[in-house]
C-alpha atoms as a PDB file:
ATOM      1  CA  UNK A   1      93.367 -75.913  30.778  1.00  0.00           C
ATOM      2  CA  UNK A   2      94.534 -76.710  34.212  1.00  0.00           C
ATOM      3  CA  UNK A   3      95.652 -74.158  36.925  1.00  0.00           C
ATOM      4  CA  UNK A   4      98.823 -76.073  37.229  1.00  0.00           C
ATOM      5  CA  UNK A   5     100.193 -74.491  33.727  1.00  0.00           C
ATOM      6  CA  UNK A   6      99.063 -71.372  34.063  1.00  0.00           C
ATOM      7  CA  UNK A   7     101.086 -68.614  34.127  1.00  0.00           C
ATOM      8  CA  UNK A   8      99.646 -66.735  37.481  1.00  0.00           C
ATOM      9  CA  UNK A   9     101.636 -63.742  36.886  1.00  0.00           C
ATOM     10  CA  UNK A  10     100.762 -63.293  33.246  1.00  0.00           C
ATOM     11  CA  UNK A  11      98.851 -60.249  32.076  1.00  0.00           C
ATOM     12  CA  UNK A  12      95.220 -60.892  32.113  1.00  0.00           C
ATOM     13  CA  UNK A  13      94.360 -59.688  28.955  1.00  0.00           C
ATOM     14  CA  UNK A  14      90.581 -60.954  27.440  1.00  0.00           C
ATOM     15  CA  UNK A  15      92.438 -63.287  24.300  1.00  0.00           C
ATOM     16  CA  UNK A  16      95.185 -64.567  27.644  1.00  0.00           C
ATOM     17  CA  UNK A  17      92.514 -65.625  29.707  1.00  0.00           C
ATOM     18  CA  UNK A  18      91.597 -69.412  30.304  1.00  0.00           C
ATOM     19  CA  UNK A  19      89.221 -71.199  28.648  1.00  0.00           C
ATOM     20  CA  UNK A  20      86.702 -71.883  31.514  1.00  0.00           C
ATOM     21  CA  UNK A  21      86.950 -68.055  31.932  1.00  0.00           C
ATOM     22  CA  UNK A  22      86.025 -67.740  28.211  1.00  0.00           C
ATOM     23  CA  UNK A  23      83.709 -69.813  28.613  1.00  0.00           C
ATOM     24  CA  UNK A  24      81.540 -68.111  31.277  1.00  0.00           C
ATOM     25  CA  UNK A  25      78.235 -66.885  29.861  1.00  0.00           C
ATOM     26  CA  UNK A  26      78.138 -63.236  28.938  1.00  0.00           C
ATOM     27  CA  UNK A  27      76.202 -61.299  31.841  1.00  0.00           C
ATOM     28  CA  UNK A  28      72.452 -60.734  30.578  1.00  0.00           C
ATOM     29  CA  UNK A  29      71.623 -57.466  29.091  1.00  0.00           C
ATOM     30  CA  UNK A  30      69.249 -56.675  32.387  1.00  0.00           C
ATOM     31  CA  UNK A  31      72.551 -57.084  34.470  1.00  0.00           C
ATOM     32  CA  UNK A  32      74.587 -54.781  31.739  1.00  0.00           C
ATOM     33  CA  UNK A  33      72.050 -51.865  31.688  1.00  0.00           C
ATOM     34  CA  UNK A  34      71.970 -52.685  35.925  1.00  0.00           C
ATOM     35  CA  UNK A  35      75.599 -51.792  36.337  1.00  0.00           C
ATOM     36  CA  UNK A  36      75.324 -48.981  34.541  1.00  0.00           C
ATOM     37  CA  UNK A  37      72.606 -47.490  37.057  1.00  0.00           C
ATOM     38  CA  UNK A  38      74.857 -48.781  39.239  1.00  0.00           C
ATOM     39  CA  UNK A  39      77.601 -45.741  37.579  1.00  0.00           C
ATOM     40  CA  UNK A  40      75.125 -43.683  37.259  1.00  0.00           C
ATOM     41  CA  UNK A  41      74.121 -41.146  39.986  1.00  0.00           C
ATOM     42  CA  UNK A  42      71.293 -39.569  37.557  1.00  0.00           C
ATOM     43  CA  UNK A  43      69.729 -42.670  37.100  1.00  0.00           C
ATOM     44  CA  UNK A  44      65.874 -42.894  38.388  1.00  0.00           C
ATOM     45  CA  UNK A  45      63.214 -44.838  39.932  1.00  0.00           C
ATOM     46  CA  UNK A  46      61.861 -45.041  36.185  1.00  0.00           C
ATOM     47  CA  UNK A  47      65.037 -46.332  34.914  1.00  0.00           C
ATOM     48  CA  UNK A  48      65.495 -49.098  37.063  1.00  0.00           C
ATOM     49  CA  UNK A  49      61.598 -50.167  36.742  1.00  0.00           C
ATOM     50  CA  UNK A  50      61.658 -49.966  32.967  1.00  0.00           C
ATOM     51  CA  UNK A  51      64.868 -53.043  33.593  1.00  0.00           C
ATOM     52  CA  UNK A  52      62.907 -54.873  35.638  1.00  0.00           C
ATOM     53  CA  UNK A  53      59.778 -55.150  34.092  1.00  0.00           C
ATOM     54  CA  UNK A  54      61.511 -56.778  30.709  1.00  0.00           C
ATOM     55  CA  UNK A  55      62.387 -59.525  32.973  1.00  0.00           C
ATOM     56  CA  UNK A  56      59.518 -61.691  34.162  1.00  0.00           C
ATOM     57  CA  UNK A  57      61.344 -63.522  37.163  1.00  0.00           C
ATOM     58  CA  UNK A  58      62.821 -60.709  38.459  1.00  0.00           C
ATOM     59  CA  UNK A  59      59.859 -58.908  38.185  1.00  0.00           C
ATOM     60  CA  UNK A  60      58.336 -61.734  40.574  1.00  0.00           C
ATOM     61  CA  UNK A  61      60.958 -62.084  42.338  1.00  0.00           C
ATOM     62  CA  UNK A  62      60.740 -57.950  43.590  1.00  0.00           C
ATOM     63  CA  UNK A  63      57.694 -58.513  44.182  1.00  0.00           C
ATOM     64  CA  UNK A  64      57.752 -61.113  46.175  1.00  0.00           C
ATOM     65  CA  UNK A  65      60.281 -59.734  48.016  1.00  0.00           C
ATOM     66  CA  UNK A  66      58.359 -56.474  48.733  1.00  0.00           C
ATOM     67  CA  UNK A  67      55.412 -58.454  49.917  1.00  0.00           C
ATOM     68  CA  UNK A  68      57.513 -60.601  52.054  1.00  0.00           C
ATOM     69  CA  UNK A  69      57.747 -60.127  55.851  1.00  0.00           C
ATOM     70  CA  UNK A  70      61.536 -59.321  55.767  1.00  0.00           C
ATOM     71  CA  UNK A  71      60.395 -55.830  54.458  1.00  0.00           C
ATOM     72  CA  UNK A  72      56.939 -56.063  56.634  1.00  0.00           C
ATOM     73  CA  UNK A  73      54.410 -55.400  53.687  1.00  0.00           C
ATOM     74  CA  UNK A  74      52.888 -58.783  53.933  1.00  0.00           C
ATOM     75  CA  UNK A  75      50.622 -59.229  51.060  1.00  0.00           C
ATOM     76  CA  UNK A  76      49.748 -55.427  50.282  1.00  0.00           C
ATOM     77  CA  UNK A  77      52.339 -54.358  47.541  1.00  0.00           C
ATOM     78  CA  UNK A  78      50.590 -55.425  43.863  1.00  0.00           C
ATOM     79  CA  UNK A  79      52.413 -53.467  41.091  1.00  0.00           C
ATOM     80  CA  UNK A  80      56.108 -52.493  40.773  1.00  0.00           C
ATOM     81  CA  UNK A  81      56.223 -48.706  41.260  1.00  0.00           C
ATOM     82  CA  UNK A  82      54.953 -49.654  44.730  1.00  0.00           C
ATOM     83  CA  UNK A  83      57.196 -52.118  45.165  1.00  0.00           C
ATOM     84  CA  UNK A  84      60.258 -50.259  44.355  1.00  0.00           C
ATOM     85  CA  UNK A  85      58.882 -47.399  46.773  1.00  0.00           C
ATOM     86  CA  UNK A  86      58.639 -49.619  49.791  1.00  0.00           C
ATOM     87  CA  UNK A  87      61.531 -51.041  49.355  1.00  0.00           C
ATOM     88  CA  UNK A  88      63.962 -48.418  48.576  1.00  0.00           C
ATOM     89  CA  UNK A  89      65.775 -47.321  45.242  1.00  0.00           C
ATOM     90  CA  UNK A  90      69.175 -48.883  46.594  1.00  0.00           C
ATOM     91  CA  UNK A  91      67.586 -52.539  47.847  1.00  0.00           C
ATOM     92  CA  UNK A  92      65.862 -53.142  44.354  1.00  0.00           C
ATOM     93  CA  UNK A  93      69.093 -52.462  42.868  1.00  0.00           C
ATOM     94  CA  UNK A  94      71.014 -54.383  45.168  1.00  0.00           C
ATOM     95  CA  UNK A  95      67.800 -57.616  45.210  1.00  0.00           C
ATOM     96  CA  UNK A  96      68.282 -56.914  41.627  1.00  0.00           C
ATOM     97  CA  UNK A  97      72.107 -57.363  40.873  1.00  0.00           C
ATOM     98  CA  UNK A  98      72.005 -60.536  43.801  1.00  0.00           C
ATOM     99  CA  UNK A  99      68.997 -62.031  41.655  1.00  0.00           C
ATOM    100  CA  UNK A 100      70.303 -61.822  38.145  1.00  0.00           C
ATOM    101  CA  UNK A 101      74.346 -62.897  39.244  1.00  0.00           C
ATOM    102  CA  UNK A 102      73.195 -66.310  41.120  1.00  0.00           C
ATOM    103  CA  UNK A 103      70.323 -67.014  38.200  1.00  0.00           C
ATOM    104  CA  UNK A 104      73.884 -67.247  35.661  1.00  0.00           C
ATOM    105  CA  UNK A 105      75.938 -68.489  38.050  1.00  0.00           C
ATOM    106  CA  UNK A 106      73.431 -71.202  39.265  1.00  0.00           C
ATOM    107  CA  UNK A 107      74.328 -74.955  40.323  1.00  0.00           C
ATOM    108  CA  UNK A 108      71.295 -76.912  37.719  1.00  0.00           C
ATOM    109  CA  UNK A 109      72.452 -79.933  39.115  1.00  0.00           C
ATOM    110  CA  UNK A 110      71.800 -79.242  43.060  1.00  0.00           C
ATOM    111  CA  UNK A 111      75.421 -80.780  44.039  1.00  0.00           C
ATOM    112  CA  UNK A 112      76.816 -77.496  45.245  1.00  0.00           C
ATOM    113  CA  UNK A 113      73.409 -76.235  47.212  1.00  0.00           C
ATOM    114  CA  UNK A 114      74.901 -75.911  50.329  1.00  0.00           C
ATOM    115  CA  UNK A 115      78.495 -74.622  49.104  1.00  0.00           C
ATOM    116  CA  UNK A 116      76.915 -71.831  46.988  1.00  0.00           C
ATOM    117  CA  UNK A 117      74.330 -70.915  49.734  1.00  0.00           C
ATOM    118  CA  UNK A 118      77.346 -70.615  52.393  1.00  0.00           C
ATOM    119  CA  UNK A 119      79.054 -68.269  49.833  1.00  0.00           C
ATOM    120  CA  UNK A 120      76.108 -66.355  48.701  1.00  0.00           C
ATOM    121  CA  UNK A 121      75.239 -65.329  52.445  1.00  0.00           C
ATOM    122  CA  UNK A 122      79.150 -64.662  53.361  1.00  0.00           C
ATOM    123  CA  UNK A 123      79.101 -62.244  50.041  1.00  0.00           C
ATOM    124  CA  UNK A 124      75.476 -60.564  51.159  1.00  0.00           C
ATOM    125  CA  UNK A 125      77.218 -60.412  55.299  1.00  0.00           C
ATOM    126  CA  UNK A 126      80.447 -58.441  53.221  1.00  0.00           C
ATOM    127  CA  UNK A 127      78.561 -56.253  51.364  1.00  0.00           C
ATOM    128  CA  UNK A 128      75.899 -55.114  54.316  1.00  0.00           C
ATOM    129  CA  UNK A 129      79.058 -54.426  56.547  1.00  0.00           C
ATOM    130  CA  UNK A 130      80.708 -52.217  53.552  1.00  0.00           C
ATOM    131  CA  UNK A 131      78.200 -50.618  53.344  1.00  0.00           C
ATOM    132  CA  UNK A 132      77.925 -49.944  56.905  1.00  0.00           C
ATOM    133  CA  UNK A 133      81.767 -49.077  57.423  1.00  0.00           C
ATOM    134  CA  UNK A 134      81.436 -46.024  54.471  1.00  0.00           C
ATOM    135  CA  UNK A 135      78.670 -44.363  56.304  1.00  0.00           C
ATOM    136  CA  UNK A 136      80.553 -41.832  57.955  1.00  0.00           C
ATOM    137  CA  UNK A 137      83.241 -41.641  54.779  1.00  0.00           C
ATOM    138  CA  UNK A 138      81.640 -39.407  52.244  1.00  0.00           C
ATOM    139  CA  UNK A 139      84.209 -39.705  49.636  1.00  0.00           C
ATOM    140  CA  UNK A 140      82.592 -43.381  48.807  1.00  0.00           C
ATOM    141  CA  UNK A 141      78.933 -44.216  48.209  1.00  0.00           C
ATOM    142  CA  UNK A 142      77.309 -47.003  50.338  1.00  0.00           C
ATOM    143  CA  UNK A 143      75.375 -48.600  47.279  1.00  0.00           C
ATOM    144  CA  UNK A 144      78.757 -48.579  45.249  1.00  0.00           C
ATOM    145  CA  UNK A 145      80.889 -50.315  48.593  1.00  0.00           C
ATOM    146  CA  UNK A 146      77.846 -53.001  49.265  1.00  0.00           C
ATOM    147  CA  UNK A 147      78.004 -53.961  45.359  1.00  0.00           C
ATOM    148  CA  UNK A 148      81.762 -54.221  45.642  1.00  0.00           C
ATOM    149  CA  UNK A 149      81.020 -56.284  48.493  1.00  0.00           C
ATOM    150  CA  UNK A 150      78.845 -58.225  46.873  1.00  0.00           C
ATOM    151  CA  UNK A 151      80.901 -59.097  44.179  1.00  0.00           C
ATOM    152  CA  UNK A 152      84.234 -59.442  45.631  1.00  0.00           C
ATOM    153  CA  UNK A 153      84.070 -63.172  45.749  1.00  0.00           C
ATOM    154  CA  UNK A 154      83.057 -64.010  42.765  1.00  0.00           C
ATOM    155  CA  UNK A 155      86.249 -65.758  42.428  1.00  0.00           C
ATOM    156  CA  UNK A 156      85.309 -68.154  44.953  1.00  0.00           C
ATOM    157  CA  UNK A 157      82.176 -69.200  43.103  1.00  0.00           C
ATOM    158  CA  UNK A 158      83.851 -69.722  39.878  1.00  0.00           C
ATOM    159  CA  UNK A 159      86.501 -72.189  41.862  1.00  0.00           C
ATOM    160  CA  UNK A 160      83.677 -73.934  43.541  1.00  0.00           C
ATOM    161  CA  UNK A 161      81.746 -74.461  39.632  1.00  0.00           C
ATOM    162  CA  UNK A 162      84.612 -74.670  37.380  1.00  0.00           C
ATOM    163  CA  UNK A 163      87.674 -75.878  39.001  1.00  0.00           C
ATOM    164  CA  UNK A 164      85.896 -78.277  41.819  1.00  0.00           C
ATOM    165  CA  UNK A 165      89.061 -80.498  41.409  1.00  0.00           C
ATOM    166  CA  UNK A 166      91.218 -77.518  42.992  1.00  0.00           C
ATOM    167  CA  UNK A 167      88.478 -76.309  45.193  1.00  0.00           C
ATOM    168  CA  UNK A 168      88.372 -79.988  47.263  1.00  0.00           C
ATOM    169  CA  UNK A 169      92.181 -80.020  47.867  1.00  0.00           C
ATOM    170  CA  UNK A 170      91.876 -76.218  50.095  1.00  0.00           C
ATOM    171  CA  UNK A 171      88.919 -77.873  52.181  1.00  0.00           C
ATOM    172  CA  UNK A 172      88.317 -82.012  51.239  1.00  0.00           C
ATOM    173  CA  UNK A 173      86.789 -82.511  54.749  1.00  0.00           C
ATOM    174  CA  UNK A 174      84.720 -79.374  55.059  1.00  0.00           C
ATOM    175  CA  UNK A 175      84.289 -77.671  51.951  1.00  0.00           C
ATOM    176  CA  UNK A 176      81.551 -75.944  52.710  1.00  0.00           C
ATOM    177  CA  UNK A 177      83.836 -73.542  55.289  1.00  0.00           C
ATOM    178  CA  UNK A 178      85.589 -70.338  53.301  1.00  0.00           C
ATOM    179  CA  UNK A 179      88.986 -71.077  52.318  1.00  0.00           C
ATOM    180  CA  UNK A 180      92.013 -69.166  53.491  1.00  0.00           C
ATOM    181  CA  UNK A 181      93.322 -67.624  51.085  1.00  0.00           C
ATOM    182  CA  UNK A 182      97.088 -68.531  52.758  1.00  0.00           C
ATOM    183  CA  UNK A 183      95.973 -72.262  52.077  1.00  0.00           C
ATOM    184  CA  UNK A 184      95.197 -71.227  48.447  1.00  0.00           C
ATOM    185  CA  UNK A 185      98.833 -69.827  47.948  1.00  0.00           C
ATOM    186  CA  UNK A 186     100.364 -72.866  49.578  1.00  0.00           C
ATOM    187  CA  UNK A 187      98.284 -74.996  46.802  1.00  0.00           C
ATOM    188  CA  UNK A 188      99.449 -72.545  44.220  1.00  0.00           C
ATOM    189  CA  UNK A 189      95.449 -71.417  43.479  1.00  0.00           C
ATOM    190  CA  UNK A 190      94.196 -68.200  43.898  1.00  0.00           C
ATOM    191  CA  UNK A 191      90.521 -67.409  44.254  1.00  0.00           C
ATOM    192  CA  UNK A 192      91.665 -63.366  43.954  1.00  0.00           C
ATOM    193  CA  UNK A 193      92.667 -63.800  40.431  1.00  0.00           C
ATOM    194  CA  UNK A 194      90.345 -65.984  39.158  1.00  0.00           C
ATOM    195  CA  UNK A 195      88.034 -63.073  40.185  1.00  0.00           C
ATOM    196  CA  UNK A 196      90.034 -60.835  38.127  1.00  0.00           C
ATOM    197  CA  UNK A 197      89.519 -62.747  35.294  1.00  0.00           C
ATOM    198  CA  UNK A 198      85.996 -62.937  35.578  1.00  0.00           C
ATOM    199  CA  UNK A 199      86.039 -59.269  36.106  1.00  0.00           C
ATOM    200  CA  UNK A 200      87.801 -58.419  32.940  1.00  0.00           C
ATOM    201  CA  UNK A 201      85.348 -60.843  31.240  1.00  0.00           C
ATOM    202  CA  UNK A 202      82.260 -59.552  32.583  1.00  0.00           C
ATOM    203  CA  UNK A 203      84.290 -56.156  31.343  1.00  0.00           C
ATOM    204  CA  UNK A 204      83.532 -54.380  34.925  1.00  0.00           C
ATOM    205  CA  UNK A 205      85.057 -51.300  36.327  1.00  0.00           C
ATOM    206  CA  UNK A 206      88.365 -51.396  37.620  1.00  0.00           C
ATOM    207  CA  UNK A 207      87.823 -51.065  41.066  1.00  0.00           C
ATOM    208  CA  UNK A 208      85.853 -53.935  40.677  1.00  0.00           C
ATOM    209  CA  UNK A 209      88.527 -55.753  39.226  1.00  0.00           C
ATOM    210  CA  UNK A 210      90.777 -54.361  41.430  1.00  0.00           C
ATOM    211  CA  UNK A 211      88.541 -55.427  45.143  1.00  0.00           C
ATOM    212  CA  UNK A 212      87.887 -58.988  43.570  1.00  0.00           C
ATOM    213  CA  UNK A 213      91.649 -59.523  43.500  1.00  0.00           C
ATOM    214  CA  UNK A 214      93.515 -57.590  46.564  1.00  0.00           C
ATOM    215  CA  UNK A 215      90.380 -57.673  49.076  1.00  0.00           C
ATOM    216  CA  UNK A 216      92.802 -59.949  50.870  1.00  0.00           C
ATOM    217  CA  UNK A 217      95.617 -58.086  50.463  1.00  0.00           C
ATOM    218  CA  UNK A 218      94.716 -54.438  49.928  1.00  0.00           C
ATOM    219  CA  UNK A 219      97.962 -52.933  50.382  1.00  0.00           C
ATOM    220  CA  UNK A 220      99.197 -54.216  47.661  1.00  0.00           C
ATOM    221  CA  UNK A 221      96.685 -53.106  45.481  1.00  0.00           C
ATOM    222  CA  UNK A 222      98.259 -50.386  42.647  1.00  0.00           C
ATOM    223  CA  UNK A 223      95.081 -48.409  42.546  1.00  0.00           C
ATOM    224  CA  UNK A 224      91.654 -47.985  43.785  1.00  0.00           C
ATOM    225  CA  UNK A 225      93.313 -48.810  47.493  1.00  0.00           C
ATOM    226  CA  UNK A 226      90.546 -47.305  49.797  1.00  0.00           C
ATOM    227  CA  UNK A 227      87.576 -49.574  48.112  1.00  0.00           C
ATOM    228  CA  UNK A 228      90.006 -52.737  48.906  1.00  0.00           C
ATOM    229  CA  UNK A 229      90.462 -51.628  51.818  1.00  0.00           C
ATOM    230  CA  UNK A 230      86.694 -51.314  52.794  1.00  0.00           C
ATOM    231  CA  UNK A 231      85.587 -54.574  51.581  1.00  0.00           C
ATOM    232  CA  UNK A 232      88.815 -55.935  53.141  1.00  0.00           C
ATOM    233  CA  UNK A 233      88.011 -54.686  56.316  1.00  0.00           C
ATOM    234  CA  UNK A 234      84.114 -56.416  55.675  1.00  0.00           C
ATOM    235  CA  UNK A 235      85.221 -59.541  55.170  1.00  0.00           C
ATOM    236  CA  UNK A 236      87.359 -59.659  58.296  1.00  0.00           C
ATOM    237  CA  UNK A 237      83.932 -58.480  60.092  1.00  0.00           C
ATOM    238  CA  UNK A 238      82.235 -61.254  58.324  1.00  0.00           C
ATOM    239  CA  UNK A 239      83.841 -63.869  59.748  1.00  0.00           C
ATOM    240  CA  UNK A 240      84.610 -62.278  63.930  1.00  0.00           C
ATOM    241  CA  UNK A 241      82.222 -65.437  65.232  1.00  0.00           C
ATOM    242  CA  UNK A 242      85.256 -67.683  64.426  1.00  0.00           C
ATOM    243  CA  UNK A 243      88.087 -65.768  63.912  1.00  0.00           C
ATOM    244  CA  UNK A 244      87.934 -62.942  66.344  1.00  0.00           C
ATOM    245  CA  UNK A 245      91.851 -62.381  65.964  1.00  0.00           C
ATOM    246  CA  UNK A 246      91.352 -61.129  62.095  1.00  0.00           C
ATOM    247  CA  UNK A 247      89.705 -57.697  63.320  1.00  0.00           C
ATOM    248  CA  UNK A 248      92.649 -57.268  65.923  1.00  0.00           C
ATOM    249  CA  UNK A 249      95.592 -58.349  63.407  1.00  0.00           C
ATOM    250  CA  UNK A 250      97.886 -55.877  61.721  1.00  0.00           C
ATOM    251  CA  UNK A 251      96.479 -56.011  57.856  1.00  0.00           C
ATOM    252  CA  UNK A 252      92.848 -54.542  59.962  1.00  0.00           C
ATOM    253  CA  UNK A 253      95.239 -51.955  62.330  1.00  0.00           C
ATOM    254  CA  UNK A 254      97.063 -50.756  59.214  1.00  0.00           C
ATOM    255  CA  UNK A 255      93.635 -50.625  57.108  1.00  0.00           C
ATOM    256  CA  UNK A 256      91.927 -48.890  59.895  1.00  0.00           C
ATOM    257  CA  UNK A 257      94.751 -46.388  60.313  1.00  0.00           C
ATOM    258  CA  UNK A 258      94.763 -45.158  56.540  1.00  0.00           C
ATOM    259  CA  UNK A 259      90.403 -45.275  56.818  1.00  0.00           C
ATOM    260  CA  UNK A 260      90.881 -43.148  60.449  1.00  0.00           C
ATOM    261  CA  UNK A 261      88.832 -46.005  61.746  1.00  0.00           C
ATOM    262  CA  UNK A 262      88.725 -45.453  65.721  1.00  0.00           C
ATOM    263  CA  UNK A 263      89.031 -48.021  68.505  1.00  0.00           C
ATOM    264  CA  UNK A 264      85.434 -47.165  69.252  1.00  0.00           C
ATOM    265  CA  UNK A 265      84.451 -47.062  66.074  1.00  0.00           C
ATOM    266  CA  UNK A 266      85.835 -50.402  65.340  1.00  0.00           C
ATOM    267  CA  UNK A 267      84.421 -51.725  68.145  1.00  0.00           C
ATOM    268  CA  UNK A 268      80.664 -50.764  67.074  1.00  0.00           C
ATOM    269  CA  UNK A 269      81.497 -52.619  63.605  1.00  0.00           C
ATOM    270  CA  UNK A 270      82.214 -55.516  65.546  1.00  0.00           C
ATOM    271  CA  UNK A 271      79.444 -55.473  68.221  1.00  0.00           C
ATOM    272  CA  UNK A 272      77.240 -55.144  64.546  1.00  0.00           C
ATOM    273  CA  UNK A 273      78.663 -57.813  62.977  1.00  0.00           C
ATOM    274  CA  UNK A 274      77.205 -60.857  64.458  1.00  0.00           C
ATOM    275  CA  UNK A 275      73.446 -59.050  63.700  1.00  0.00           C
ATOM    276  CA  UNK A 276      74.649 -58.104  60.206  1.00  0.00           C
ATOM    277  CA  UNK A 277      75.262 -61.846  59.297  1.00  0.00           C
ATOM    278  CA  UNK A 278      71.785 -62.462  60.676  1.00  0.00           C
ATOM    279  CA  UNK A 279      70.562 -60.352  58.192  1.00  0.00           C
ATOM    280  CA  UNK A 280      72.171 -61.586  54.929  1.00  0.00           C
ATOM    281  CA  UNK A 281      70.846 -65.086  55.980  1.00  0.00           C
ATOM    282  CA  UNK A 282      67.409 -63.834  56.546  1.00  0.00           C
ATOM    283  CA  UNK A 283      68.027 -61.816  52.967  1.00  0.00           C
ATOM    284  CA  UNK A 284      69.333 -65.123  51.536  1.00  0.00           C
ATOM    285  CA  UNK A 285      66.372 -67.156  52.823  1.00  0.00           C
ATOM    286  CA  UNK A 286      63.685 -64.446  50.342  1.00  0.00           C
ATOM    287  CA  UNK A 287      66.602 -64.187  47.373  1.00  0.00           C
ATOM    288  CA  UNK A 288      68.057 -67.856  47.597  1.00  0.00           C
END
């Protein structure tokens, strides 16, 4: 089925949803019982170990990660518990969800390398810069706004994997740049709601499903307003190097307003934002 016969503003019920979205693999069972550490503020150190350790790559992979020099340990960390300990409850989740989404959403054939790797790091920049913006707002948690920032493209990735054909037309010189998501109306494709549907596959929260389709748009969002907001407000962060008129355009003024975002504030987001992106691609560079 073709995006050209879809009905875009059909209800996106699990039997309405198109057959490449059917046709995604279920999330693993170490990414289901993940998300629901993610919900759950109880959760412990023990929990989250006992998930790891029943998968053997990601078990490598934390602890590689831990020994790496991106968390400084350099060789010294040789069992889990110490792993998870160095680096934090909320990174090993975070390593962990990162780890397990781009294992099932993984190019085998190499021809996307470069596309997926720009998207990756873009969603690891959002999700750092969330995380950073809820800081002083206690109503959200940081870990829950950097996993909504994580995921809020997923959308993207599924156009880049499944619908290539529709993907080409929004960039055929230079695909490997983020689309705008203007372009993607004007080509009748949306990246937003192709996230929803992969959200209401995957069968994740709704403000989940709700930032993977209005992060552009968050004002238009029926519910869960503030989170679109946030990770709205990251992504224009993400991408000040070449579009420094985003973060001084109304949709960021009227976003900042309802957030009581300051001009000073805002301005120590943006003075952050270059460095942030310099992180995700150092984080990419141990996770890719």
């Amino acid at each position: 089925m073709h995006l050209e016969v879809m009905n875009m503003s059909a209800v996106c019920e699990v039997d309405q949803l198109p057959d490449e979205i059917l046709g995604l693999p279920p999330l693993p069972q170490a990414t289901v019982r993940l998300f629901e550490i993610l919900r759950n503020e109880s959760a412990s150190l023990a929990d989250l170990e006992e998930i790891i350790l029943c998968d053997q790559s990601l078990t490598a992979k934390i602890l590689q990660m831990a020994n790496s020099a991106y968390f400084g340990s350099r060789g010294k960390i040789g069992t889990l518990s110490r792993a998870v300990m160095t680096m934090g409850f909320h990174e090993v989740k975070s390593c962990c969800l990162f780890f397990l989404l781009s294992q099932l959403l993984s190019d085998g054939s190499g021809r996307y390398r470069s596309e997926m790797a720009f998207l990756w790091k873009h969603s690891l920049a959002v999700a750092k810069m969330a995380r950073e913006i809820v800081r002083q707002r206690p109503w959200i948690d940081p870990e829950r706004a950097y996993t909504l920032g994580l995921l809020h493209d997923m959308g993207r990735l599924i156009m880049l994997l499944y619908y290539n054909r529709e993907y080409r037309k929004l960039r055929p010189e230079d695909s490997s740049k983020l689309p705008l998501w203007e372009d993607e109306f004007r080509c009748e494709f949306n990246h937003s709601r192709l996230g929803r549907w992969v959200a209401i596959r995957w069968a994740l929260p709704d403000d989940f499903r709700t930032v993977m389709e209005f992060h552009h748009i968050p004002v238009e969002s029926p519910s869960q307003r503030t989170a679109a907001m946030i990770v709205h407000l990251a992504d224009l962060l993400s991408q000040h190097k070449e579009r420094p008129e985003l973060a001084a355009g109304q949709s960021a003024s009227d976003c900042r307003r309802q957030l009581c975002i300051s001009d000073d504030e805002w301005g120590r987001h943006i003075k952050r934002s270059e460095s942030i992106r310099k992180e995700a691609e150092q984080l990419w560079a141990w996770l890719g």
